[in-house]
C-alpha atoms as a PDB file:
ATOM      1  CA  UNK A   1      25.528 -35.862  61.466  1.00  0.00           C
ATOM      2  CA  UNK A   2      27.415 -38.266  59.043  1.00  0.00           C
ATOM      3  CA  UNK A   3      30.013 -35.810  59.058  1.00  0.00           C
ATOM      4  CA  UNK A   4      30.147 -35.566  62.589  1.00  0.00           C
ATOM      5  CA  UNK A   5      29.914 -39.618  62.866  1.00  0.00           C
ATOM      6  CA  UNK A   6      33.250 -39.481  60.257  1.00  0.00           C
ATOM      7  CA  UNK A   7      35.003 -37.432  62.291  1.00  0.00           C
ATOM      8  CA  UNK A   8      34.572 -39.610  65.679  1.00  0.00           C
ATOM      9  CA  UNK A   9      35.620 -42.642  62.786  1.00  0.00           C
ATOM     10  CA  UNK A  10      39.134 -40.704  62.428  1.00  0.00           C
ATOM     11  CA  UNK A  11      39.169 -39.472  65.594  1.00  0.00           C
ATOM     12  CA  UNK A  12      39.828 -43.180  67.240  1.00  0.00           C
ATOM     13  CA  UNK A  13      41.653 -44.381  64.381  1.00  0.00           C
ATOM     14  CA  UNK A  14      39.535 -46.916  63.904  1.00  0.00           C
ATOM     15  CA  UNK A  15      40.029 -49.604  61.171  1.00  0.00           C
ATOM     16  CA  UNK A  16      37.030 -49.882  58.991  1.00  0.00           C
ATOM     17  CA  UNK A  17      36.899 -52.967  56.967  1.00  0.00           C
ATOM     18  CA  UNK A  18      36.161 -52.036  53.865  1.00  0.00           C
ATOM     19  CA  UNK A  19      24.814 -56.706  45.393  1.00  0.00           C
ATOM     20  CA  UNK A  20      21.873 -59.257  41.463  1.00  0.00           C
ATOM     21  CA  UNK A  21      18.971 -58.788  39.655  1.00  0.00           C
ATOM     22  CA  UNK A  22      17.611 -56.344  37.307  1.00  0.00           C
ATOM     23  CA  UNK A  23      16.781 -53.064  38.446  1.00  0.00           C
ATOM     24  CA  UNK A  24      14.165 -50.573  37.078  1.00  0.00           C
ATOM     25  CA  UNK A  25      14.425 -47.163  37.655  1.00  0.00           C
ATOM     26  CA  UNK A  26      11.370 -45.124  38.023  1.00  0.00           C
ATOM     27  CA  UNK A  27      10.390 -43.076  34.965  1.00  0.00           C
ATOM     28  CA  UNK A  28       9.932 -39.596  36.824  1.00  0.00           C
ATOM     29  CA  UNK A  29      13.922 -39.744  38.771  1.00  0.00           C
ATOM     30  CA  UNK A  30      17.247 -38.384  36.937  1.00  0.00           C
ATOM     31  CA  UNK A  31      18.733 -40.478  34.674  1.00  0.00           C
ATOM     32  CA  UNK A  32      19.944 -44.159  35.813  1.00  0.00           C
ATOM     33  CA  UNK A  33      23.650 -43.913  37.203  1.00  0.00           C
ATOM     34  CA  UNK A  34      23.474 -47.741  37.481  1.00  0.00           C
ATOM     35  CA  UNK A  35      22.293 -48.344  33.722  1.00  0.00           C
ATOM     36  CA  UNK A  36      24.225 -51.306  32.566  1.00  0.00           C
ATOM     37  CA  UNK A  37      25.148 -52.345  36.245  1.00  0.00           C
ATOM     38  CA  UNK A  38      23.396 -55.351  38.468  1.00  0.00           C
ATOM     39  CA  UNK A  39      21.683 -53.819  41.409  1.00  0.00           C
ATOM     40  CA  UNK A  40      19.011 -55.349  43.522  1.00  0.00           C
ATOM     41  CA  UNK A  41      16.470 -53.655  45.613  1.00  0.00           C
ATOM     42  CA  UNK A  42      15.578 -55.149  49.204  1.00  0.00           C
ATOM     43  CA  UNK A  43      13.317 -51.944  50.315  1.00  0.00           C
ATOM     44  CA  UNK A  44      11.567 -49.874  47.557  1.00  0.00           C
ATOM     45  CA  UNK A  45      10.550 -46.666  50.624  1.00  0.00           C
ATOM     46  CA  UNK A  46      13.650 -46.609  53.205  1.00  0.00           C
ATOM     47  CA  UNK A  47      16.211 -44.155  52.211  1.00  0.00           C
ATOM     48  CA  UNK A  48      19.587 -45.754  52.088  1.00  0.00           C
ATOM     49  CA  UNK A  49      21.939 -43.664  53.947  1.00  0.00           C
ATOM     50  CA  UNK A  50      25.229 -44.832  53.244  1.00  0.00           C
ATOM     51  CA  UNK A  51      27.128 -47.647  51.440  1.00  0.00           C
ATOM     52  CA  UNK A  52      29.524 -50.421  52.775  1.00  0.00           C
ATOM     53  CA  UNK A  53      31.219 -54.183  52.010  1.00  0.00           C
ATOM     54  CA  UNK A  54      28.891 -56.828  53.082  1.00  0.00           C
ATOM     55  CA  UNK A  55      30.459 -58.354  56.593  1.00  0.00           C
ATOM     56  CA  UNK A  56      32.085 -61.793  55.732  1.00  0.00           C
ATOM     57  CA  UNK A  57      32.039 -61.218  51.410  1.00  0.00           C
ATOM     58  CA  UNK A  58      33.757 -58.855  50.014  1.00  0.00           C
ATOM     59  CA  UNK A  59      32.536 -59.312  46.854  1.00  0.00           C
ATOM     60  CA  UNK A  60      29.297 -57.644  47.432  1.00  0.00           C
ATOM     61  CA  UNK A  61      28.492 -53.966  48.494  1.00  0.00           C
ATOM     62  CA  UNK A  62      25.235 -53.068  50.148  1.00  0.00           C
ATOM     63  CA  UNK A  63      23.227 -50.259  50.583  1.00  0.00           C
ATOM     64  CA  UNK A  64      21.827 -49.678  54.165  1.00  0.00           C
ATOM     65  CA  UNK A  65      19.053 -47.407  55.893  1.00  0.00           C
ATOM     66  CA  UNK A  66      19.309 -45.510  59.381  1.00  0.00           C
ATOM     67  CA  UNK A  67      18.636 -48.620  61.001  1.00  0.00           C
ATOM     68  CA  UNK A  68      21.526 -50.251  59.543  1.00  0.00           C
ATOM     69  CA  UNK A  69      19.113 -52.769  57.324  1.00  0.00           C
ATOM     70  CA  UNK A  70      19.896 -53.864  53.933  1.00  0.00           C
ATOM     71  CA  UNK A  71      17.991 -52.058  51.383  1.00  0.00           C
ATOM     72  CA  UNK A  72      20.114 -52.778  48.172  1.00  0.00           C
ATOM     73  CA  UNK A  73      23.177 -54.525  47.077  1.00  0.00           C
ATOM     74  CA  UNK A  74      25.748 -54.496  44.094  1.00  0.00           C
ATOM     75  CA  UNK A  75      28.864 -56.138  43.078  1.00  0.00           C
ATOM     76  CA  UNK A  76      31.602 -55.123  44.159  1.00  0.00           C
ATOM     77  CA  UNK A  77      33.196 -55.488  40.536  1.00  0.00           C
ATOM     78  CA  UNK A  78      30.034 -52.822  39.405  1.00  0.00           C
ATOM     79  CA  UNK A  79      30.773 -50.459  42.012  1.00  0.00           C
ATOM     80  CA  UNK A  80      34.200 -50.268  41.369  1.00  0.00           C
ATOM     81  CA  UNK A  81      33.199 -49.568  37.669  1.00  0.00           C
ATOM     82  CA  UNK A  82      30.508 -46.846  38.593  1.00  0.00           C
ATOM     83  CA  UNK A  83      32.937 -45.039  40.619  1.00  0.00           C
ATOM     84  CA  UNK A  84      35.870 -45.642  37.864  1.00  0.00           C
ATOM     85  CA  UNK A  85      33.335 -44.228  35.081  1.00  0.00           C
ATOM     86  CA  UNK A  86      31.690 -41.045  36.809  1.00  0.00           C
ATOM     87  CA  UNK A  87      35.177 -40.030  38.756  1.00  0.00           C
ATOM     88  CA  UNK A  88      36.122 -36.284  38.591  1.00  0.00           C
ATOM     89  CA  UNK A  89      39.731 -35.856  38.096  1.00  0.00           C
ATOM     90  CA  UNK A  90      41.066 -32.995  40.627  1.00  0.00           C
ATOM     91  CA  UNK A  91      45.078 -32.230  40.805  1.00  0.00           C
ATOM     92  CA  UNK A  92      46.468 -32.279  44.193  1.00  0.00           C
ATOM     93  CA  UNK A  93      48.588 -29.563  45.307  1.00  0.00           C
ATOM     94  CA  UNK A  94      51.603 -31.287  45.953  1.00  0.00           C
ATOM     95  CA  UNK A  95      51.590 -33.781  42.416  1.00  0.00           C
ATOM     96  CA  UNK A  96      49.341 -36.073  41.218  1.00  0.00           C
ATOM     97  CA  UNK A  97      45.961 -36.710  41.375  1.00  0.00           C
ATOM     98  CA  UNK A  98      42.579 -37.356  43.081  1.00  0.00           C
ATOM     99  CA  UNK A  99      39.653 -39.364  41.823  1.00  0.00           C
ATOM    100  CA  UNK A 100      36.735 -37.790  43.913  1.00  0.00           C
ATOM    101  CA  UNK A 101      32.649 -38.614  43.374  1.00  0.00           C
ATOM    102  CA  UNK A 102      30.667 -35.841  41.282  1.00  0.00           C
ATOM    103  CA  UNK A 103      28.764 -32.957  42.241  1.00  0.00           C
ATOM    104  CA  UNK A 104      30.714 -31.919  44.628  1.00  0.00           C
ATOM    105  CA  UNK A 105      30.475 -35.016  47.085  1.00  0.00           C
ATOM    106  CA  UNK A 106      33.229 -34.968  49.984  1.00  0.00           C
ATOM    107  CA  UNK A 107      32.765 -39.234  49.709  1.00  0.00           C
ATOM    108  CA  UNK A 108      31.617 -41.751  47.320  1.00  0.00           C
ATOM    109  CA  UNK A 109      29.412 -43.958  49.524  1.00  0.00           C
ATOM    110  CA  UNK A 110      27.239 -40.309  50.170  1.00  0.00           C
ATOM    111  CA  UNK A 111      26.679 -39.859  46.289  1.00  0.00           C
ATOM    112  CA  UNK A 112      25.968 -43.995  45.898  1.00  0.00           C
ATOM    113  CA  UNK A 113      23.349 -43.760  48.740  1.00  0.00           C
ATOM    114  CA  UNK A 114      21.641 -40.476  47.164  1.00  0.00           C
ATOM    115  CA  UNK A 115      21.593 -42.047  43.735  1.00  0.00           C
ATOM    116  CA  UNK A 116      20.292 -45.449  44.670  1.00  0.00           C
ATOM    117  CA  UNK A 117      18.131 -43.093  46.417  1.00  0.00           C
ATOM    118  CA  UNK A 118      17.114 -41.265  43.243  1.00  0.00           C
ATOM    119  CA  UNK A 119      16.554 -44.225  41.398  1.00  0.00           C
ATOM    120  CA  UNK A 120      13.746 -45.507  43.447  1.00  0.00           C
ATOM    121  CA  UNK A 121      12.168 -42.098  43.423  1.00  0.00           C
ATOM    122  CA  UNK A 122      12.824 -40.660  46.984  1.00  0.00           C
ATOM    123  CA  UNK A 123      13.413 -37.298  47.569  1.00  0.00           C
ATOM    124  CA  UNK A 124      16.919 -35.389  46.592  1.00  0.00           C
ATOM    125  CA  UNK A 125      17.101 -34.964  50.538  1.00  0.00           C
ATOM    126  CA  UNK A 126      15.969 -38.196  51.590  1.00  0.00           C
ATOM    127  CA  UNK A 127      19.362 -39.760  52.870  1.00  0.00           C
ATOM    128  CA  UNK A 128      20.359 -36.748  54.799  1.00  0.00           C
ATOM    129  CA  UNK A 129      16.497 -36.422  56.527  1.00  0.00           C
ATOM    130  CA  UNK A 130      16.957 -40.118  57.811  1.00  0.00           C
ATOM    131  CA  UNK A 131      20.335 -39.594  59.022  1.00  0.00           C
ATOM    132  CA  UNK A 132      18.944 -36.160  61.150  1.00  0.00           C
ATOM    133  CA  UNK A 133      15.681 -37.925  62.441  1.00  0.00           C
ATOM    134  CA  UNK A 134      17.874 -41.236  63.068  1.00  0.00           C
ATOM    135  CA  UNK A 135      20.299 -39.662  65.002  1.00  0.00           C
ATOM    136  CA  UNK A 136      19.395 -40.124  68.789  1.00  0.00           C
ATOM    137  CA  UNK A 137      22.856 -40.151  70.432  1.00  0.00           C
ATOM    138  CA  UNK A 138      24.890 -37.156  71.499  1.00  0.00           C
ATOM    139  CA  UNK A 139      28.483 -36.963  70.032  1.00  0.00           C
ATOM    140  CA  UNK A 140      30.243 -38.453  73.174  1.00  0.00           C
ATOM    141  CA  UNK A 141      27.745 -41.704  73.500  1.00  0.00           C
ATOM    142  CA  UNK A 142      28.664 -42.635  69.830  1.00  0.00           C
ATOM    143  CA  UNK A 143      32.088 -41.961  70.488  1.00  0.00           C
ATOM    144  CA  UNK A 144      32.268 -44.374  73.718  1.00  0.00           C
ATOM    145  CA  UNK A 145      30.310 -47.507  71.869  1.00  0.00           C
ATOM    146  CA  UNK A 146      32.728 -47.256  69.070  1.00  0.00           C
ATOM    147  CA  UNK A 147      35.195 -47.694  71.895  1.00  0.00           C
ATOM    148  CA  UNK A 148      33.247 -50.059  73.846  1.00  0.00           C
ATOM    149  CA  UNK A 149      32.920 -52.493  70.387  1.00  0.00           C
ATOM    150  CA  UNK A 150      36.303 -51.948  69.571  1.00  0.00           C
ATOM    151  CA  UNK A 151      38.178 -53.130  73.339  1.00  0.00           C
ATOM    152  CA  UNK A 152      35.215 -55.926  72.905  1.00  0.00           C
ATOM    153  CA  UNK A 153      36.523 -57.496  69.586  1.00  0.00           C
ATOM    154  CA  UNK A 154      40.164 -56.585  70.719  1.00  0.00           C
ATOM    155  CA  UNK A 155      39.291 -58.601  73.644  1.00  0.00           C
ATOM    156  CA  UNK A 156      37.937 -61.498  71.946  1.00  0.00           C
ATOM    157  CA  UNK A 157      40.949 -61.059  70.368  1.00  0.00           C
ATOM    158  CA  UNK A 158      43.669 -61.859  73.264  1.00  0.00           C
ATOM    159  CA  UNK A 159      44.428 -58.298  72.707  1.00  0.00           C
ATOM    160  CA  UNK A 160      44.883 -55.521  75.659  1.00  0.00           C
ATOM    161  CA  UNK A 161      42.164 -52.319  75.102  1.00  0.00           C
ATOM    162  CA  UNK A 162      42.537 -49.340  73.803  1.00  0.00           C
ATOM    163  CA  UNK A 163      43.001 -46.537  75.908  1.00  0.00           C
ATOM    164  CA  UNK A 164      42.136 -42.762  74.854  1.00  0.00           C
ATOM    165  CA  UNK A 165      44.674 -40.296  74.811  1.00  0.00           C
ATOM    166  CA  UNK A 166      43.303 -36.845  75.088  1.00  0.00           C
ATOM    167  CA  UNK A 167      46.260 -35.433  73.150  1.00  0.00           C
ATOM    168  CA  UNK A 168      46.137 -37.491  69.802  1.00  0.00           C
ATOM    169  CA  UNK A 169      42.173 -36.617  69.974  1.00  0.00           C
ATOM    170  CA  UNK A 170      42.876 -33.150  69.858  1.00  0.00           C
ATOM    171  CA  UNK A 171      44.869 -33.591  66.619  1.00  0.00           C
ATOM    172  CA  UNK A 172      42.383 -36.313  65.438  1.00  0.00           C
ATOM    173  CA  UNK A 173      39.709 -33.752  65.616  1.00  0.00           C
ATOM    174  CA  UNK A 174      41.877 -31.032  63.341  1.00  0.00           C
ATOM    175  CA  UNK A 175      42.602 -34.110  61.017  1.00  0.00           C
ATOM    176  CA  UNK A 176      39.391 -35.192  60.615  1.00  0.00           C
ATOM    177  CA  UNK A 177      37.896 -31.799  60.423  1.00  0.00           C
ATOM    178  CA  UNK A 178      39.872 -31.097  57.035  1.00  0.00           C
ATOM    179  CA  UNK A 179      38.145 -34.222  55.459  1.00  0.00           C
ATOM    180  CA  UNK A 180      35.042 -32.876  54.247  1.00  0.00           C
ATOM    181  CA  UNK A 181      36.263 -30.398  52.073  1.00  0.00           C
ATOM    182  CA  UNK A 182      39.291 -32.176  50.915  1.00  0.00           C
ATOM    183  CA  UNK A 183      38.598 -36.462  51.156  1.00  0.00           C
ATOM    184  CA  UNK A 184      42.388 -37.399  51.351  1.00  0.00           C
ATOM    185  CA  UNK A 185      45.712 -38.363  52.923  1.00  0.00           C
ATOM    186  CA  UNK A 186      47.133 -35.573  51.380  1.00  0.00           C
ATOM    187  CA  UNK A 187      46.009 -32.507  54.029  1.00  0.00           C
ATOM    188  CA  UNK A 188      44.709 -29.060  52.070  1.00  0.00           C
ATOM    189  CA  UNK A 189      48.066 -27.174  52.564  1.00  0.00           C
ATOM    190  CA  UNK A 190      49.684 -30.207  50.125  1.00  0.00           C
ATOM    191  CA  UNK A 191      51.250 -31.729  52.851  1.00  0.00           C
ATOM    192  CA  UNK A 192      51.320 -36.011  53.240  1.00  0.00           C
ATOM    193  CA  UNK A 193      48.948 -36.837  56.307  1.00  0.00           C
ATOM    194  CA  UNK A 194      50.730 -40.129  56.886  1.00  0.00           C
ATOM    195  CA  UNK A 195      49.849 -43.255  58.339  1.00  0.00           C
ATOM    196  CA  UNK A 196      46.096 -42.393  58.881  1.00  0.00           C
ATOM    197  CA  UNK A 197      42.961 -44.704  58.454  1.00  0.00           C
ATOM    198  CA  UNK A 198      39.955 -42.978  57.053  1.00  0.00           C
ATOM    199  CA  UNK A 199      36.297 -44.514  57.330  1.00  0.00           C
ATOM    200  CA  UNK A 200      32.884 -43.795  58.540  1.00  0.00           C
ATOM    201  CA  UNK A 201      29.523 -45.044  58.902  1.00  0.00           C
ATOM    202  CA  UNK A 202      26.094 -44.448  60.149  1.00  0.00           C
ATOM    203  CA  UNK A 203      26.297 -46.227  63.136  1.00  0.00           C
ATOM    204  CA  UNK A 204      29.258 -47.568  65.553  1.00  0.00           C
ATOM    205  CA  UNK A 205      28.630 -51.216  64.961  1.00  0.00           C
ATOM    206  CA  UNK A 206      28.840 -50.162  60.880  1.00  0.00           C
ATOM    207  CA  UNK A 207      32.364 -49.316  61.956  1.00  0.00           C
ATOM    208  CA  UNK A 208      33.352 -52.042  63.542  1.00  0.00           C
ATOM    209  CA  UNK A 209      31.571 -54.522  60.745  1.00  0.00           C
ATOM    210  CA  UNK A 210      32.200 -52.877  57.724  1.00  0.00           C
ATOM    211  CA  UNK A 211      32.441 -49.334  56.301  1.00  0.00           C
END
C-alpha cells in the first residue's frame, strides 16, 4: 500500500515538502546502521513506517508510525550522512549516476523506517504489517483527501483549486508506476522525465505537511 499511496503522490503532482540523545540498539538485531549517529527513540513497540522532515524545522527528520505519531527523530545533518555512507552507486542508462538505498530498496525513507525498525528489535516485516493493517481507505478516498487538503491550503492561500484532469492522470499513473523499480527522473528506457515532483507518505495529511 505505500506503493500504491506513492503513486496517488505522483499522480496529483503534489509538492511534498521535504532527531538527540543516545541510542542503544538491542543486542539480538543486525548490526547498528546508526552507530556513530544521534537518534532518539519516542516509542520503543510501534513500527515506524516511513521517514519525513519535521513540519516547521527542517533541521530535524522524524520517524513516524501508521498513525502518523512520532516515534524517533534524527538530524537532518546525520541522515544526510547515513544515506551518503551506505549509498549504492548504480549507472543510469543515459550518463551518470544514481545514489539509491541498499538491499534493493526502491526509496530511502523505506530502508530508514525498517532499520530504525531493526534497531529496536521489531520484526524484519514490521513496517510493511502496519502499513497493511493501517490501511482502511480504498485508493480513490485517499486520492480525494489529498485533493481536498491540497484546494484547502491553496485556498488559505488566495489561490484558485485544483481541478483533475483525467488525461494527465492517465499518464501520471504510467509515470508513477515506473518508480518502484527505477526511483528517478530519469524513466527506465534512459529517457529525462522532466519537470516532475516525486514524494510519498503514509497518509494524505503526511503529504501535504511533510514527506
Amino acid at each position: 500500500m505505500k506503493k500504491i499511496k506513492r503513486i496517488l503522490a505522483i499522480q496529483l503532482a503534489a509538492v511534498v515538502f521535504i532527531c538527540t540523545t543516545g541510542f542503544t540498539a538491542n543486542a539480538a538485531t543486525t548490526a547498528n546502521v546508526f552507530k556513530g549517529y544521534n537518534v532518539t527513540v519516542f516509542d520503543k513497540i510501534a513500527p515506524a513506517v516511513d521517514m519525513r522532515g519535521r513540519v516547521n524545522d527542517r533541521s530535524v527528520m522524524v520517524f513516524v508510525s501508521a498513525d502518523d505519531k512520532e516515534v524517533g527523530v534524527m538530524s537532518r545533518g546525520d541522515y544526510l550522512a547515513v544515506m551518503d555512507k551506505r549509498k549504492i552507486v548504480i549507472q543510469v542508462p543515459a550518463g551518470g549516476t544514481l545514489h539509491a538505498p541498499p538491499n534493493g530498496y526502491s526509496n530511502w525513507h523505506n530502508w530508514f523506517a525498517d532499520e530504525f525498525n531493526k534497531q529496536r528489535g521489531l520484526t524484519a516485516g514490521s513496517r510493511a504489517e502496519a502499513v497493511a493493517s493501517s490501511n482502511t481507505d480504498t485508493i480513490e478516498e485517499y486520492r480525494q483527501e489529498l485533493i481536498r487538503l491540497v484546494n484547502l491550503e491553496r485556498e488559505k492561500a488566495g489561490l484558485p483549486a485544483y481541478i483533475v484532469n483525467n488525461m494527465c492522470m492517465e499518464y501520471s499513473q504510467i509515470r508513477a508506476q515506473e518508480l518502484p523499480t527505477y526511483f528517478s527522473h530519469t524513466r527506465p528506457d534512459g529517457t529525462n522525465a522532466g519537470y516532475e515532483i516525486i514524494a510519498g507518505s503514509s497518509s494524505p495529511a503526511g503529504l501535504c505537511i511533510g514527506g
